[in-house]
C-alpha atoms as a PDB file:
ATOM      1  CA  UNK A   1      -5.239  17.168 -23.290  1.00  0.00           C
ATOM      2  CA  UNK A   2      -3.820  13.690 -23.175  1.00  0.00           C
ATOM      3  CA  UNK A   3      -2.200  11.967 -20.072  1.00  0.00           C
ATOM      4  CA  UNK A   4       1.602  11.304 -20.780  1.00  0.00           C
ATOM      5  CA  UNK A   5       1.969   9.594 -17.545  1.00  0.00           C
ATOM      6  CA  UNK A   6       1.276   9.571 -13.962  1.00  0.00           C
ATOM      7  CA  UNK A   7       3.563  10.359 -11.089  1.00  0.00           C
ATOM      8  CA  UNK A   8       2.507   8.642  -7.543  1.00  0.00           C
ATOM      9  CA  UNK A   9       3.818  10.808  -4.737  1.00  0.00           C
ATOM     10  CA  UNK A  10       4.443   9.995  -1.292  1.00  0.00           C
ATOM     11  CA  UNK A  11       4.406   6.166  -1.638  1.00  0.00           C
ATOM     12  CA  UNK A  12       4.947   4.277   1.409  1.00  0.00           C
ATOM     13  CA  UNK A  13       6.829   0.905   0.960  1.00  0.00           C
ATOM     14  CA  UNK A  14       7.766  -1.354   3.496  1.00  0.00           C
ATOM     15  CA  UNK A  15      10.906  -3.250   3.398  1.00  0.00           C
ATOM     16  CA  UNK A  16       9.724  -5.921   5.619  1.00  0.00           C
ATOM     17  CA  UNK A  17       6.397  -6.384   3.522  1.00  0.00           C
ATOM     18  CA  UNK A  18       6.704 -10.336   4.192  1.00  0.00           C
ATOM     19  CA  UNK A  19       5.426  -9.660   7.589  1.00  0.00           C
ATOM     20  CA  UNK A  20       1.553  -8.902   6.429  1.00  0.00           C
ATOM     21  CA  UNK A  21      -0.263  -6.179   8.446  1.00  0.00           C
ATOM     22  CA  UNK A  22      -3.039  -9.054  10.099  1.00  0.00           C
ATOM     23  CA  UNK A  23       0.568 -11.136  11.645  1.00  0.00           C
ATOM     24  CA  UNK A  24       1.451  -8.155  13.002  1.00  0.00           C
ATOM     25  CA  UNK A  25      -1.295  -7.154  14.676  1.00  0.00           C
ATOM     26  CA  UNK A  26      -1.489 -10.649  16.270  1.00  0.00           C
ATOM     27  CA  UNK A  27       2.065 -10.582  16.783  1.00  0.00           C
ATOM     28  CA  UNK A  28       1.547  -7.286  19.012  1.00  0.00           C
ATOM     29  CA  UNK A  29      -1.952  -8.298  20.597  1.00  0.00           C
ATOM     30  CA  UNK A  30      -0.229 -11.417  21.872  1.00  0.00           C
ATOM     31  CA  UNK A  31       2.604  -8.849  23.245  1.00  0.00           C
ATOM     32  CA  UNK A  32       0.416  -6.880  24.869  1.00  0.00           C
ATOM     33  CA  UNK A  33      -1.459  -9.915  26.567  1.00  0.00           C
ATOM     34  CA  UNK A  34       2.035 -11.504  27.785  1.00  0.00           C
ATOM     35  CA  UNK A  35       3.013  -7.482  28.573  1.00  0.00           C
ATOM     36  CA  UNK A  36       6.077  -5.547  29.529  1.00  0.00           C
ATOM     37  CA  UNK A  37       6.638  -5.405  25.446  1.00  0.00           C
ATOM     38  CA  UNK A  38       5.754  -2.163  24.908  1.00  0.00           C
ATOM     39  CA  UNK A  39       8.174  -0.903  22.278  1.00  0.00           C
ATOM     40  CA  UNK A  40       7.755  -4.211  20.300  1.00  0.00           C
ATOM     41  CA  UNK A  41       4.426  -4.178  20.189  1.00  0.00           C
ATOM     42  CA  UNK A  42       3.942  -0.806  19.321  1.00  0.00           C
ATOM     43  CA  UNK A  43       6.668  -1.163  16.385  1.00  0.00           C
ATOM     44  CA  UNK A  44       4.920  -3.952  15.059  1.00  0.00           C
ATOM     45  CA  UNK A  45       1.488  -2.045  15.323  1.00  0.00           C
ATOM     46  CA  UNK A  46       3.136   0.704  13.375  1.00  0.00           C
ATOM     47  CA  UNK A  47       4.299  -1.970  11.086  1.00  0.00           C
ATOM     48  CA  UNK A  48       0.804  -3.527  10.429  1.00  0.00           C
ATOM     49  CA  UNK A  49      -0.263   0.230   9.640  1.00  0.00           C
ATOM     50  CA  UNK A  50       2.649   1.215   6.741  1.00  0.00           C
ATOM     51  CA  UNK A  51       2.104  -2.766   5.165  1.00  0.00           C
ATOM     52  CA  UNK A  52      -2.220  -1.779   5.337  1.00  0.00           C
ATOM     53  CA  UNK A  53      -1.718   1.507   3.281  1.00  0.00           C
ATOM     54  CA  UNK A  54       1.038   0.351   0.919  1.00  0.00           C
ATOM     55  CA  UNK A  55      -1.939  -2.074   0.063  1.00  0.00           C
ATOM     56  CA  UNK A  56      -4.495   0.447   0.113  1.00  0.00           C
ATOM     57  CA  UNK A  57      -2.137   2.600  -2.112  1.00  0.00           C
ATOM     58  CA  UNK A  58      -1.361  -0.311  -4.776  1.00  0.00           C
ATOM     59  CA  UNK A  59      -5.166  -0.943  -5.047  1.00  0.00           C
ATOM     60  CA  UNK A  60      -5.499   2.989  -6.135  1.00  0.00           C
ATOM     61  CA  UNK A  61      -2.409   2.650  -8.347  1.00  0.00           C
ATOM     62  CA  UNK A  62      -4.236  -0.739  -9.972  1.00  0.00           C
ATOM     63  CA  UNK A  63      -7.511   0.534 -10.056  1.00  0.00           C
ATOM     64  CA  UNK A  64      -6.148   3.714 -11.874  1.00  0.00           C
ATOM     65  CA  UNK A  65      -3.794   1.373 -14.384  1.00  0.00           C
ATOM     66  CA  UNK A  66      -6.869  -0.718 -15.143  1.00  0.00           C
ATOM     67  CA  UNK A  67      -8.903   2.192 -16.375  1.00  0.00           C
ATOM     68  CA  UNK A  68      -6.036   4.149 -18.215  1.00  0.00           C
ATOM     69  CA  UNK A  69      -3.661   1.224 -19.556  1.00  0.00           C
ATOM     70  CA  UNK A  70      -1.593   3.375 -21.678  1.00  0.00           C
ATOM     71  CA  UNK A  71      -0.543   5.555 -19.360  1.00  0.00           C
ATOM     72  CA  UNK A  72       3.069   5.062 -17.459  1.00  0.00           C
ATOM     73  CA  UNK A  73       2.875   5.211 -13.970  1.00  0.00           C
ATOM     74  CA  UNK A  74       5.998   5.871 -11.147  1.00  0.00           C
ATOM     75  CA  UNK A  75       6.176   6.386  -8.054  1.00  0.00           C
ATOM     76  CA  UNK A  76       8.309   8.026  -5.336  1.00  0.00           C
ATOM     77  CA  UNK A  77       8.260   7.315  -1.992  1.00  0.00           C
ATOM     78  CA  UNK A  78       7.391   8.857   0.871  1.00  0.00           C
ATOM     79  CA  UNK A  79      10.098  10.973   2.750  1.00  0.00           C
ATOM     80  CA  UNK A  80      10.494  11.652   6.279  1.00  0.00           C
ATOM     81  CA  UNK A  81       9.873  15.289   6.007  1.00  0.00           C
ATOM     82  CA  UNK A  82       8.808  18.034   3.330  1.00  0.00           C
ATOM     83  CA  UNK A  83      10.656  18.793   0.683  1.00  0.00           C
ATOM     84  CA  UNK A  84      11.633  22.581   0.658  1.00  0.00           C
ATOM     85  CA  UNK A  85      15.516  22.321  -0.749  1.00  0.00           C
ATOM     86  CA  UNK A  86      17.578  21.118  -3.158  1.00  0.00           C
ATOM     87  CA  UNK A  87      18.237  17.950  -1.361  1.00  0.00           C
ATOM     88  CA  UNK A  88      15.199  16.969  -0.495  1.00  0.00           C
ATOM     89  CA  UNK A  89      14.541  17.543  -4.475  1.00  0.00           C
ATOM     90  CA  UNK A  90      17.718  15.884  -5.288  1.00  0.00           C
ATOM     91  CA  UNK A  91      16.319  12.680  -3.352  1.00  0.00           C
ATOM     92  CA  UNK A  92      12.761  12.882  -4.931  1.00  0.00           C
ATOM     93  CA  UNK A  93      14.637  13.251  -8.364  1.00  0.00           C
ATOM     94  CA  UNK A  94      16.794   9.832  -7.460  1.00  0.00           C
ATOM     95  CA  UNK A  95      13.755   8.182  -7.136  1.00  0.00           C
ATOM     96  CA  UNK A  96      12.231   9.224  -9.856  1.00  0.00           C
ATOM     97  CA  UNK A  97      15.331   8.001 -11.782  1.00  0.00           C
ATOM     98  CA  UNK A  98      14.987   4.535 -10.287  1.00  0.00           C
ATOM     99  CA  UNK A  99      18.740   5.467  -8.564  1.00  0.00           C
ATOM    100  CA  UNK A 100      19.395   4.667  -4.244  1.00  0.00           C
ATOM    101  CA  UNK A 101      18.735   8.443  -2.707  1.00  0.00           C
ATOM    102  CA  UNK A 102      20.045   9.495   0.270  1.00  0.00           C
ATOM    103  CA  UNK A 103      17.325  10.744   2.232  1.00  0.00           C
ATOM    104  CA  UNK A 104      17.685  14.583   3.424  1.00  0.00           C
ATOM    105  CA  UNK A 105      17.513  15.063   7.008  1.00  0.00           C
END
């Protein structure tokens, strides 16, 4: 059976992507040495870990694209919780659509 396309759940995107995962794992070390930054460092560790598998997740997506050119990839991303309703459907359907979801909560 042919591949019509490929849908890429549970992507994990990064608004502040600028900010690459290595900076921010300096940026924290450096907050840690200097101390009493606890909640910025950790934020920016957590940071450096979303950026590091949005990467590792493109590479998949690429590697995948490379071998089956033809085939139309999307993606939707990665929601806070499960979805087990209508909104949380609704919201996976929005982003499927390429539309601004509100994210069920």
């Amino acid at each position: 059976m042919p591949l019509a396309g490929l849908v890429v759940n549970r992507v994990h995107r990064s608004a502040g992507a600028q900010l690459s995962a290595e900076r921010s794992r300096v940026a924290a070390q450096a907050l840690d040495d200097a101390g009493g930054h606890e909640l910025a460092s950790a934020v920016l560790q957590l940071h450096a870990e979303r950026v590091a598998q949005s990467q590792r997740e493109q590479r998949l997506q690429a590697r995948f694209s490379g071998a089956h050119p033809t085939v139309p990839v999307t993606e939707v991303a990665a929601l806070p919780g499960d979805v087990h309703d209508l909104d949380g459907l609704r919201a996976v359907g929005a982003d499927l659509a390429g539309e601004q979801a509100s994210v069920p909560a």
